[in-house]
N, C-alpha and C. Protein backbone atom coordinates (compact mmCIF):
# COMPACT_ATOMS: atom_id res chain seq x y z
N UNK A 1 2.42 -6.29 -13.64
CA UNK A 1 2.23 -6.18 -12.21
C UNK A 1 3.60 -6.18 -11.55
N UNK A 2 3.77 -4.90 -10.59
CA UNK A 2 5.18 -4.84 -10.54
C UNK A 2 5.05 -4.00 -9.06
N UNK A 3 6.13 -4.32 -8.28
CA UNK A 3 5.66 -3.69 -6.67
C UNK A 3 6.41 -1.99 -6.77
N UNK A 4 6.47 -0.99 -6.11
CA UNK A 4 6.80 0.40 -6.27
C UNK A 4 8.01 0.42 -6.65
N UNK A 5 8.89 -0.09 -5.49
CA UNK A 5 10.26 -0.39 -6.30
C UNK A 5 10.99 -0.50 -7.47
N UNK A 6 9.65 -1.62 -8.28
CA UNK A 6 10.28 -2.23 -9.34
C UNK A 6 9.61 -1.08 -10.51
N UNK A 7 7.92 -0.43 -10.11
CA UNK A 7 7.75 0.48 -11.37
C UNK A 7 8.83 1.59 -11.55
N UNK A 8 9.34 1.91 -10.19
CA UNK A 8 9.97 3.24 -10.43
C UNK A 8 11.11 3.13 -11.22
N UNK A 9 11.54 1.83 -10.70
CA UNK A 9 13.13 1.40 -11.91
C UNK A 9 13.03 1.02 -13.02
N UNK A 10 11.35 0.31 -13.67
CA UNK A 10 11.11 0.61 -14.60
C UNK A 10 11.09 1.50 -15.38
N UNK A 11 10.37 2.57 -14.67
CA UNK A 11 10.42 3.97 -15.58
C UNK A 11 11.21 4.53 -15.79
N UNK A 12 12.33 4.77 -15.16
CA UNK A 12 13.54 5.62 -15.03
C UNK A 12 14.57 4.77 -16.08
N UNK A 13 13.73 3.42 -16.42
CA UNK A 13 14.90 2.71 -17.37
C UNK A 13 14.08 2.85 -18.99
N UNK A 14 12.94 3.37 -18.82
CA UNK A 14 12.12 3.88 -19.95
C UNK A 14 11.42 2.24 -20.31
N UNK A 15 11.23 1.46 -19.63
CA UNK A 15 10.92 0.19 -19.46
C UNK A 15 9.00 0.15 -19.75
N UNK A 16 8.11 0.96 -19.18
CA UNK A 16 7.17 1.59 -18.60
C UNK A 16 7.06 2.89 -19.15
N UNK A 17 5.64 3.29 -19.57
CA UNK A 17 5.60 4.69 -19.54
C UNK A 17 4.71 5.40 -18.16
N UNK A 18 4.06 4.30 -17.53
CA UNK A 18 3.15 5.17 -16.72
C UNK A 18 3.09 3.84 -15.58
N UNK A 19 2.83 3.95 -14.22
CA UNK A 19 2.49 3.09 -13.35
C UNK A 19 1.51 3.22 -12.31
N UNK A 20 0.64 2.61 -11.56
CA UNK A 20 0.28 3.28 -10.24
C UNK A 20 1.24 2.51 -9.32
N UNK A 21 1.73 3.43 -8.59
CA UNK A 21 2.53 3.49 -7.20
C UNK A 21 2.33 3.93 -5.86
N UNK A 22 3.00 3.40 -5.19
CA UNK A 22 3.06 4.05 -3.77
C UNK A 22 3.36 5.09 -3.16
N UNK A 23 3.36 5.46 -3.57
CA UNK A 23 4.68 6.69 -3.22
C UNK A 23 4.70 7.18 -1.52
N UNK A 24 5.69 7.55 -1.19
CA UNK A 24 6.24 7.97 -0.18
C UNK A 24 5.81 9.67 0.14
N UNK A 25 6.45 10.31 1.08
CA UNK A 25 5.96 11.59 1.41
C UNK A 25 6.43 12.54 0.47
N UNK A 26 7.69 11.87 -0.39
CA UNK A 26 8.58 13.07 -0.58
C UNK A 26 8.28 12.98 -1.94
N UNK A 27 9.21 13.68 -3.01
CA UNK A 27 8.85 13.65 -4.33
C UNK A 27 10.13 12.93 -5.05
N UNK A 28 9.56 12.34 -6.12
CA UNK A 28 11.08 11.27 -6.88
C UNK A 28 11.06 11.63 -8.08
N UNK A 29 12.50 12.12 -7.74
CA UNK A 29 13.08 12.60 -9.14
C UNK A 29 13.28 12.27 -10.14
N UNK A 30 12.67 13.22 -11.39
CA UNK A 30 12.30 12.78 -12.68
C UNK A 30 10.53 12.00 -12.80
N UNK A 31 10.26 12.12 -11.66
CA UNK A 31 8.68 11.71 -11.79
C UNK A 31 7.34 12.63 -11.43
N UNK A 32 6.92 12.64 -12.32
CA UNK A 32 5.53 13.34 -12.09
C UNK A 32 4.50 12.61 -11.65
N UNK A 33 3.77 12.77 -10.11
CA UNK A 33 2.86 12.38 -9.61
C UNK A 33 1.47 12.51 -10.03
N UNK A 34 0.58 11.67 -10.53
CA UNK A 34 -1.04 12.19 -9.76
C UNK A 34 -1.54 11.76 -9.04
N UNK A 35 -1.40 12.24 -8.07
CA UNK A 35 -1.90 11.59 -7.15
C UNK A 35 -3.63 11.67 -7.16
N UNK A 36 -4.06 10.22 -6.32
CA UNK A 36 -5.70 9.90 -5.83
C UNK A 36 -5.77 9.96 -4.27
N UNK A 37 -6.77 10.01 -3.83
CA UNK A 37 -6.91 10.01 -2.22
C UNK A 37 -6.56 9.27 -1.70
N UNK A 38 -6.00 9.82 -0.74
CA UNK A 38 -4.93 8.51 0.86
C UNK A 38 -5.96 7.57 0.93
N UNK A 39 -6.16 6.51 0.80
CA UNK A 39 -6.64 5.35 1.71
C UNK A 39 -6.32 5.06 3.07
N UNK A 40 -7.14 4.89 3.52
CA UNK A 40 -6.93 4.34 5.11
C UNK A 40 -6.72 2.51 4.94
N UNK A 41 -5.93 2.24 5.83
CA UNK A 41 -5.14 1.13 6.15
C UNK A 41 -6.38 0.24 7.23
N UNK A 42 -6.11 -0.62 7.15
CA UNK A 42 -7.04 -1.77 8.10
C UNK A 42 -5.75 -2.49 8.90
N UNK A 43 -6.16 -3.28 9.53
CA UNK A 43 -5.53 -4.07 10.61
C UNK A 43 -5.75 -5.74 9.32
N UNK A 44 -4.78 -6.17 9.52
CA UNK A 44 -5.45 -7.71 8.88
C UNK A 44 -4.69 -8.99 10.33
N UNK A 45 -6.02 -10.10 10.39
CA UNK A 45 -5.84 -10.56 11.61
C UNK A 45 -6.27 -11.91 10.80
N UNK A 46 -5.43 -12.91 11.73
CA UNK A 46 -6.15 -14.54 11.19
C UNK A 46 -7.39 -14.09 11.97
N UNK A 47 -8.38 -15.03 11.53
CA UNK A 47 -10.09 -15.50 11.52
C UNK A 47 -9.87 -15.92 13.27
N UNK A 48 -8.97 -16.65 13.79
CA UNK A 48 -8.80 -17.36 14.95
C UNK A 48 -8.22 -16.31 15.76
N UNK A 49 -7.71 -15.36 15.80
CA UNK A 49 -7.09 -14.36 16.69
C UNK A 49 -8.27 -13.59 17.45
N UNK A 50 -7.97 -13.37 19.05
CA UNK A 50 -9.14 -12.63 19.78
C UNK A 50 -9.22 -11.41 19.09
N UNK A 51 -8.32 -10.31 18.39
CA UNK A 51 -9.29 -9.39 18.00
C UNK A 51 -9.93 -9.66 16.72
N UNK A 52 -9.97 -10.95 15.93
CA UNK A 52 -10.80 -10.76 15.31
C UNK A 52 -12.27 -10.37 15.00
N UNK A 53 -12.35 -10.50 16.28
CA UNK A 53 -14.08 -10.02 16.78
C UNK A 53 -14.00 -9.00 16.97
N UNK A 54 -12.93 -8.14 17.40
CA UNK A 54 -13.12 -6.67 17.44
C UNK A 54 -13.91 -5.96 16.19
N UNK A 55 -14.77 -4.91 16.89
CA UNK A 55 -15.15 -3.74 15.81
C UNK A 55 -14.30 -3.15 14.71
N UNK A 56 -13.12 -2.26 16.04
CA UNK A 56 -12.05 -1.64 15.64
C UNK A 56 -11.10 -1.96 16.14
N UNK A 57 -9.41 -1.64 15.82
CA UNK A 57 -8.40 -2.09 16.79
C UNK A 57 -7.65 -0.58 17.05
N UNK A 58 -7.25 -0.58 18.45
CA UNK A 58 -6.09 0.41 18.58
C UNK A 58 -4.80 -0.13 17.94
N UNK A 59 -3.81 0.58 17.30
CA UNK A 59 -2.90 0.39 17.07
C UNK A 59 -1.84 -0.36 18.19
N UNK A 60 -2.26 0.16 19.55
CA UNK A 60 -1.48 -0.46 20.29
C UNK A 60 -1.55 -1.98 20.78
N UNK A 61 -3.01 -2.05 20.46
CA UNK A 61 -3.24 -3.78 20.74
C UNK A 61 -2.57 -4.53 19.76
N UNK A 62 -1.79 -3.49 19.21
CA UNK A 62 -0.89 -5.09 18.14
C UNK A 62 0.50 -4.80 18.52
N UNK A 63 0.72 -4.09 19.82
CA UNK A 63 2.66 -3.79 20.48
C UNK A 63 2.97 -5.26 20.70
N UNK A 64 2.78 -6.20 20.91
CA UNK A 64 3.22 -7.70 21.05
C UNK A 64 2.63 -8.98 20.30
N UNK A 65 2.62 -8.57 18.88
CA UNK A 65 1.73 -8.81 17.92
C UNK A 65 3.26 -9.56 17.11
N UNK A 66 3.26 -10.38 16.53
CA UNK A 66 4.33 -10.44 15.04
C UNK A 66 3.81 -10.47 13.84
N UNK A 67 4.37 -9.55 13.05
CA UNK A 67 3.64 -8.74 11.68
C UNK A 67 4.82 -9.26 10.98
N UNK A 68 3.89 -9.40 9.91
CA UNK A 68 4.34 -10.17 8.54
C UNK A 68 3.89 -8.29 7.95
N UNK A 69 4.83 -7.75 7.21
CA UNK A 69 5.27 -6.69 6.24
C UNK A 69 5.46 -6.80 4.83
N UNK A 70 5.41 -6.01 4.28
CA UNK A 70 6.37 -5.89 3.12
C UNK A 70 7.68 -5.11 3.08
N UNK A 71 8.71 -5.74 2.90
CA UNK A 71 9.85 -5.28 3.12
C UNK A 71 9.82 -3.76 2.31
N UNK A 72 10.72 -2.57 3.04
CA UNK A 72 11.48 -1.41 2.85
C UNK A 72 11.76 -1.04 1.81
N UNK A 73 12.70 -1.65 0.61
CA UNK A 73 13.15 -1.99 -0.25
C UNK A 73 11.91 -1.78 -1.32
N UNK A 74 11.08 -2.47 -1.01
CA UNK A 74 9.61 -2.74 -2.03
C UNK A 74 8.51 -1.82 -1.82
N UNK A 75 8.74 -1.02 -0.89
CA UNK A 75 7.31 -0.22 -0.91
C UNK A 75 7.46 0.57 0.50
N UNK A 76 8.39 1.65 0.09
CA UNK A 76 9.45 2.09 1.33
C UNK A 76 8.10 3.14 2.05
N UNK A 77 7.29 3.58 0.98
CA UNK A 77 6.62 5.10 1.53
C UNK A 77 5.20 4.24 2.36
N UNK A 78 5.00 2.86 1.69
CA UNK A 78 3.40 2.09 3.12
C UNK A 78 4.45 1.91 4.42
N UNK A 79 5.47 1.36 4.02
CA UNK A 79 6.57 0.56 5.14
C UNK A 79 6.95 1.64 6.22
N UNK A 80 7.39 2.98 5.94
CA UNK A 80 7.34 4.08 6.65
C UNK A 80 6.27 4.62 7.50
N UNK A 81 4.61 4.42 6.34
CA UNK A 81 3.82 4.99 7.29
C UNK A 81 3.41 4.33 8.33
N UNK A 82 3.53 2.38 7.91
CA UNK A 82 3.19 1.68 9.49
C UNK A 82 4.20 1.83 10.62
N UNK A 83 5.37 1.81 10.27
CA UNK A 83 6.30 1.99 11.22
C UNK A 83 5.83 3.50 12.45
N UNK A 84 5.93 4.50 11.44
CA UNK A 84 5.26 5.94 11.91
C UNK A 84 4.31 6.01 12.80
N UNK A 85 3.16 5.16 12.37
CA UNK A 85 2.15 5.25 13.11
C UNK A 85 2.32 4.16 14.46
N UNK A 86 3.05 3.45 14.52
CA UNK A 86 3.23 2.21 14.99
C UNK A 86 3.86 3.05 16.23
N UNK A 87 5.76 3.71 16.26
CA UNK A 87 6.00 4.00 16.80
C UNK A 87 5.30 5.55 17.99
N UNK A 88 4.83 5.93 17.17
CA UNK A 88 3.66 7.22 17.78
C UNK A 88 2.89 6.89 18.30
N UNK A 89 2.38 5.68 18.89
CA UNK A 89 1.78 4.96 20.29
C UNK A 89 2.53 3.85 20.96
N UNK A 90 3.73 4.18 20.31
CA UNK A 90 4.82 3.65 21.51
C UNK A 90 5.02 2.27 21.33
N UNK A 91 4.89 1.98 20.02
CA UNK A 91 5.84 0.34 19.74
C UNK A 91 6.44 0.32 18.69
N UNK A 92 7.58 -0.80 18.26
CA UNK A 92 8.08 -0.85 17.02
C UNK A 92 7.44 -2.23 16.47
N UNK A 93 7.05 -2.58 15.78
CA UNK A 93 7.06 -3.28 15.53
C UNK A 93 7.44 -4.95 15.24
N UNK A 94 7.46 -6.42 15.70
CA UNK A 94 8.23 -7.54 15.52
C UNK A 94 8.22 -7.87 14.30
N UNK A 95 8.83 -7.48 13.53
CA UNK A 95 8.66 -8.16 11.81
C UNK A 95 9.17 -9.30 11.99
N UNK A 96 8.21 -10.21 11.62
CA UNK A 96 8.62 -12.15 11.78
C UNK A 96 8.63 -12.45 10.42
N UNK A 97 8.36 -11.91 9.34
CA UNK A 97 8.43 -12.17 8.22
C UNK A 97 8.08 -11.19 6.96
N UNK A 98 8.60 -11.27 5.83
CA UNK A 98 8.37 -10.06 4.75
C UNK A 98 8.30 -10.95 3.57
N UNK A 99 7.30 -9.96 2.55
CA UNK A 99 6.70 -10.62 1.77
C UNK A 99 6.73 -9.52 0.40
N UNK A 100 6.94 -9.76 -0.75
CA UNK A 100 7.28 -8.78 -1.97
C UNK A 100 5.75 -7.98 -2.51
N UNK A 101 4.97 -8.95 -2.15
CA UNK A 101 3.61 -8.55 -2.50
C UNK A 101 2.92 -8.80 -1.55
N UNK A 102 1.69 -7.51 -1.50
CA UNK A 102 1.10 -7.43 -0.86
C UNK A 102 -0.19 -8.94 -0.42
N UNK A 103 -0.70 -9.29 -1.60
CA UNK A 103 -1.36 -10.67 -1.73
C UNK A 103 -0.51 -11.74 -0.90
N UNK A 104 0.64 -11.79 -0.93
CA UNK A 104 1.77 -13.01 -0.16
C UNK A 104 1.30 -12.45 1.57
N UNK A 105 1.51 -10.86 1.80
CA UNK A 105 1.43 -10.66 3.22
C UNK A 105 -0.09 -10.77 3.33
N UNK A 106 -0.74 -10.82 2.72
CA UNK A 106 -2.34 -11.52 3.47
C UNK A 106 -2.70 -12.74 3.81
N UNK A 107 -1.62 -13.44 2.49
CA UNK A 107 -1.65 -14.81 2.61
C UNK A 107 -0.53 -15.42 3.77
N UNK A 108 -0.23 -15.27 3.87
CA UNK A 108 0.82 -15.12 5.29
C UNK A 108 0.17 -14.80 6.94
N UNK A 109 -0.64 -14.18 6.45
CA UNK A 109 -1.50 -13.85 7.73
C UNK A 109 -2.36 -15.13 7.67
N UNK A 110 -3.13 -15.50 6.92
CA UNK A 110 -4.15 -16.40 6.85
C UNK A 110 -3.53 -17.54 7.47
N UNK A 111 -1.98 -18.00 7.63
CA UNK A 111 -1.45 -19.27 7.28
C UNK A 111 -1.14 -18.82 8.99
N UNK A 112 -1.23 -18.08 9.92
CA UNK A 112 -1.11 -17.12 11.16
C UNK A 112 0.22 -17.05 11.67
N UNK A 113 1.06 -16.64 10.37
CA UNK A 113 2.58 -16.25 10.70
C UNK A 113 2.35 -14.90 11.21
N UNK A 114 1.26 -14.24 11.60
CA UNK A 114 1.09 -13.15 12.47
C UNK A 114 0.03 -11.58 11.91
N UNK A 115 0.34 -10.58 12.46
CA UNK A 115 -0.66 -9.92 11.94
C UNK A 115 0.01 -8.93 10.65
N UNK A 116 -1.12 -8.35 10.37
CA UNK A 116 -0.83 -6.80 9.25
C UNK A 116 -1.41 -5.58 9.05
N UNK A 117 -0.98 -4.52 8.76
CA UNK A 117 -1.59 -3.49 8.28
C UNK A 117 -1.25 -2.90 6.92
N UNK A 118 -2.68 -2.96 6.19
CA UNK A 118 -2.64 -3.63 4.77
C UNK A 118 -3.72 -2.25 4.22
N UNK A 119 -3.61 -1.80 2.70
CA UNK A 119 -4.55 -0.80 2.22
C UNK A 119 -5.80 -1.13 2.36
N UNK A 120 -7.19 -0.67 2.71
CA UNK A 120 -8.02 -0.80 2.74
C UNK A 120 -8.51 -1.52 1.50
N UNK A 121 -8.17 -1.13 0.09
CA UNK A 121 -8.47 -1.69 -0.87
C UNK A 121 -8.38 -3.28 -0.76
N UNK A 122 -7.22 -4.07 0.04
CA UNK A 122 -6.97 -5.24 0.20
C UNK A 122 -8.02 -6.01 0.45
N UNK A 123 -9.32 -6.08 1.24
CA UNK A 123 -10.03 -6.52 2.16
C UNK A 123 -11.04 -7.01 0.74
N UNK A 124 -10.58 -6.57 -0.43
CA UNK A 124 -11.34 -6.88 -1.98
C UNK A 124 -10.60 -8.58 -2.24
N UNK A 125 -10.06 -8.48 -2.03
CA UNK A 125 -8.98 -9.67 -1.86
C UNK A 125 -9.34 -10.67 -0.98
N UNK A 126 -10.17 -11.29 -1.38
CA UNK A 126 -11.32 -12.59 -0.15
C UNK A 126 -10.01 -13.84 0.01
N UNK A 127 -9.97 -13.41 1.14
CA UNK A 127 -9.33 -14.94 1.61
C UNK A 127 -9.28 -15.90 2.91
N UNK A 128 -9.18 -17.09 2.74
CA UNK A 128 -10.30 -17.38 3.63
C UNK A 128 -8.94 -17.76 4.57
N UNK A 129 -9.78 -16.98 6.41
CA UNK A 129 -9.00 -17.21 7.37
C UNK A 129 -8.13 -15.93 7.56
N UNK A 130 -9.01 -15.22 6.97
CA UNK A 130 -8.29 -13.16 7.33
C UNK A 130 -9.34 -12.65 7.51
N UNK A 131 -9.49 -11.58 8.75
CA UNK A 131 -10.37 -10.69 9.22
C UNK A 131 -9.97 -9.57 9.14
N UNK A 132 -10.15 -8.46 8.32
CA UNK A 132 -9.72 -7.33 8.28
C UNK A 132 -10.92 -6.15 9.27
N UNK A 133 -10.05 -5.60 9.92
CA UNK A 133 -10.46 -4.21 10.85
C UNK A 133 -10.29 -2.83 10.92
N UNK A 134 -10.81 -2.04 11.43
CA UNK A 134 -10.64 -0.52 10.90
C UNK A 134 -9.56 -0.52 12.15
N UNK A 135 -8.56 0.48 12.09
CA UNK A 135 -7.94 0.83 13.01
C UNK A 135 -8.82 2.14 13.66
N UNK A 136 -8.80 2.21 15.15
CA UNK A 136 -8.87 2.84 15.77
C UNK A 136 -8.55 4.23 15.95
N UNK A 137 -9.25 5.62 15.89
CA UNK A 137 -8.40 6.66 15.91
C UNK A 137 -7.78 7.17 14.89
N UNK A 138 -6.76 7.54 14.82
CA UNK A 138 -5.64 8.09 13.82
C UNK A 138 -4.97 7.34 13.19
N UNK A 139 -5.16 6.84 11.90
CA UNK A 139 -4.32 5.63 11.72
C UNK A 139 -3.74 5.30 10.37
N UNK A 140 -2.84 4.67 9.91
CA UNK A 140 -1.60 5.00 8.74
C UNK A 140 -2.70 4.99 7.56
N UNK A 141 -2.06 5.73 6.35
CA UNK A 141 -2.87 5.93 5.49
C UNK A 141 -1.98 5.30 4.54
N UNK A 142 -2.78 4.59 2.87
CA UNK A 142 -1.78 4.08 2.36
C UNK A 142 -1.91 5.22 0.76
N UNK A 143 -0.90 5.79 0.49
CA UNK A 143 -1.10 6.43 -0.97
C UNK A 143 -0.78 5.78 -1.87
N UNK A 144 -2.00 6.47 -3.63
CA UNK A 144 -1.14 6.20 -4.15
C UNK A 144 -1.32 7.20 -5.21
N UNK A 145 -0.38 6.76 -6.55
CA UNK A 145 -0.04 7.72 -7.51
C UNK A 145 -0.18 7.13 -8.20
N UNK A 146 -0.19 7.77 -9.61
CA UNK A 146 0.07 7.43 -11.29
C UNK A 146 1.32 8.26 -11.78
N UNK A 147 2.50 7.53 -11.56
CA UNK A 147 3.76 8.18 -11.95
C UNK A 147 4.00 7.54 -13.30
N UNK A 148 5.06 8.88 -14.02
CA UNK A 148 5.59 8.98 -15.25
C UNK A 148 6.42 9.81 -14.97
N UNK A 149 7.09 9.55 -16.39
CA UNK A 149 8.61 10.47 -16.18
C UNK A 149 7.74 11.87 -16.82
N UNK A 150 8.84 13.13 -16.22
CA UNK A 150 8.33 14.50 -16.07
C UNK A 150 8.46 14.72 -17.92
N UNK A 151 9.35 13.95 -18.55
CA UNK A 151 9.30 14.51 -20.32
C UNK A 151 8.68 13.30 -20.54
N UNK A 152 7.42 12.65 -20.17
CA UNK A 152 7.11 11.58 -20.74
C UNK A 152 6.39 12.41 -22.23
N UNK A 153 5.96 11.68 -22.73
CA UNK A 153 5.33 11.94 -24.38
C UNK A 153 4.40 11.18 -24.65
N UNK A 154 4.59 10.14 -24.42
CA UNK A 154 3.64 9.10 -25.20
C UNK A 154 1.96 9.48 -25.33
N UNK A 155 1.65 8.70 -26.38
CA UNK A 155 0.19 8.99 -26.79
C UNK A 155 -1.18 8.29 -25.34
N UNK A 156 -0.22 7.31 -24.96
CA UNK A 156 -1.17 6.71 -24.33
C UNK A 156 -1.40 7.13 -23.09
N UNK A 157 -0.01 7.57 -22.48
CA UNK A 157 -0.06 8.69 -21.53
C UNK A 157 -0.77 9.89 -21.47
N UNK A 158 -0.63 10.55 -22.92
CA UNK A 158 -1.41 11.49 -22.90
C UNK A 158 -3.12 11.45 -22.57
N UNK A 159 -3.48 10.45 -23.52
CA UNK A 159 -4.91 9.70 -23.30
C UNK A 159 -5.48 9.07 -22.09
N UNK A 160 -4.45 8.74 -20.95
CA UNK A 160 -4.82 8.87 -19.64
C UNK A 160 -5.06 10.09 -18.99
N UNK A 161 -3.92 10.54 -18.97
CA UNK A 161 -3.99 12.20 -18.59
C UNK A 161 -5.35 12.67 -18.78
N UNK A 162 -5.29 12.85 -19.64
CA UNK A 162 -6.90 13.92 -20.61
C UNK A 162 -8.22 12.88 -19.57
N UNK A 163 -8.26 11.76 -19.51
CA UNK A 163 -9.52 11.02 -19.31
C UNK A 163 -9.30 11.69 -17.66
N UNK A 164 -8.29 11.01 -17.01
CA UNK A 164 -8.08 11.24 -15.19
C UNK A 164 -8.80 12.82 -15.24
N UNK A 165 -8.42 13.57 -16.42
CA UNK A 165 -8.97 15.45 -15.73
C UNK A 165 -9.82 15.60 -15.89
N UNK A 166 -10.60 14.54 -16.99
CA UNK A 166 -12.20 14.85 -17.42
C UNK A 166 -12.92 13.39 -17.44
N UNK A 167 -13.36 12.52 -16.99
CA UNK A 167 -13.27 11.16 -16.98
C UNK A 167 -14.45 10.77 -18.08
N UNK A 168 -15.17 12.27 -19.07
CA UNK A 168 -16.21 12.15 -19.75
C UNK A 168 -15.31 12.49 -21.04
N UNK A 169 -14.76 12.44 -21.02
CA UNK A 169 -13.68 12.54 -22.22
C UNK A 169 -13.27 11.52 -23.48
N UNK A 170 -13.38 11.37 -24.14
CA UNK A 170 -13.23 10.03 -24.96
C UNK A 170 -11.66 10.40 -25.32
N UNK A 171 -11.32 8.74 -25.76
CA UNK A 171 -9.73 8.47 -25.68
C UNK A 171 -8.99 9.85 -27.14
N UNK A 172 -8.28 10.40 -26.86
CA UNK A 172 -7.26 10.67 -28.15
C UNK A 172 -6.74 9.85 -29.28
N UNK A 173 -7.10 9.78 -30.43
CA UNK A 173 -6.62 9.14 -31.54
C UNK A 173 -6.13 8.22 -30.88
């Protein structure tokens, strides 16, 4: 278990043959993507905060909000898209605190060092004293991938590969 940062420097150090990642918009060199469908992002709110009762949230009801993140460094291509979406209804964000893993920034919220916008998948992640919400409208999406290096080889790689294109496929030797 390793945050985007750390698979990609894994792989590139031949550490890893295969990871799921975050990836960003652009493409990283020496890596071959497969990508799965964008996820949509939720709002994550302590249990005690007024929008926790909200349905949905606008992005903008969190312009005077302090968000606990995951730092730049660790997961540059989610960190970009909240910023993105953040600034495109006209706020930047107060980062009051950053966290290496995503589980720390939920748990961080719960403890109400402030709010987040977290992968939808997160909300699998029960913890008590977090209300997760759909954002409103148009709102950051989180990707991800199954990166490997572009001459990877390995058998086991291969045996992913083959299953991801046909998922009725039984494993390769």
């Amino acid at each position: 278990e390793r945050n985007t940062a750390q698979l990609i420097d894994a792989l590139g150090k031949g550490e890893v043959d295969i990871g799921f990642i975050r990836p960003g918009v652009g493409d990283l060199d020496g890596l071959r993507l497969l990508r799965f469908p964008d996820e949509p992002m939720l709002v994550a709110v302590p249990v005690a905060h007024p929008l926790a009762a909200e349905a949905e949230v606008p992005l903008a009801a969190l312009a005077r909000e302090p968000f606990v993140l995951y730092p730049h460094a660790v997961c540059p291509g989610l960190y970009e898209e909240v910023q993105q979406h953040c600034r495109r209804v006209g706020f930047q964000p107060d980062l009051v605190q950053e966290a290496p893993q995503m589980a720390s920034v939920v748990n961080l919220v719960a403890a109400e060092m402030g709010v987040s916008i977290v992968p939808r998948s997160m909300a699998q992640v029960r913890v008590a004293g977090v209300a997760y919400l759909p954002i409103a409208g148009e709102g950051p999406v989180a990707r991800l991938a199954c990166a490997m290096r572009r001459s990877e080889t390995a058998p086991a790689v291969r045996n992913f590969l083959a299953m991801a294109a046909d998922p009725d496929r039984a494993p390769i030797g």
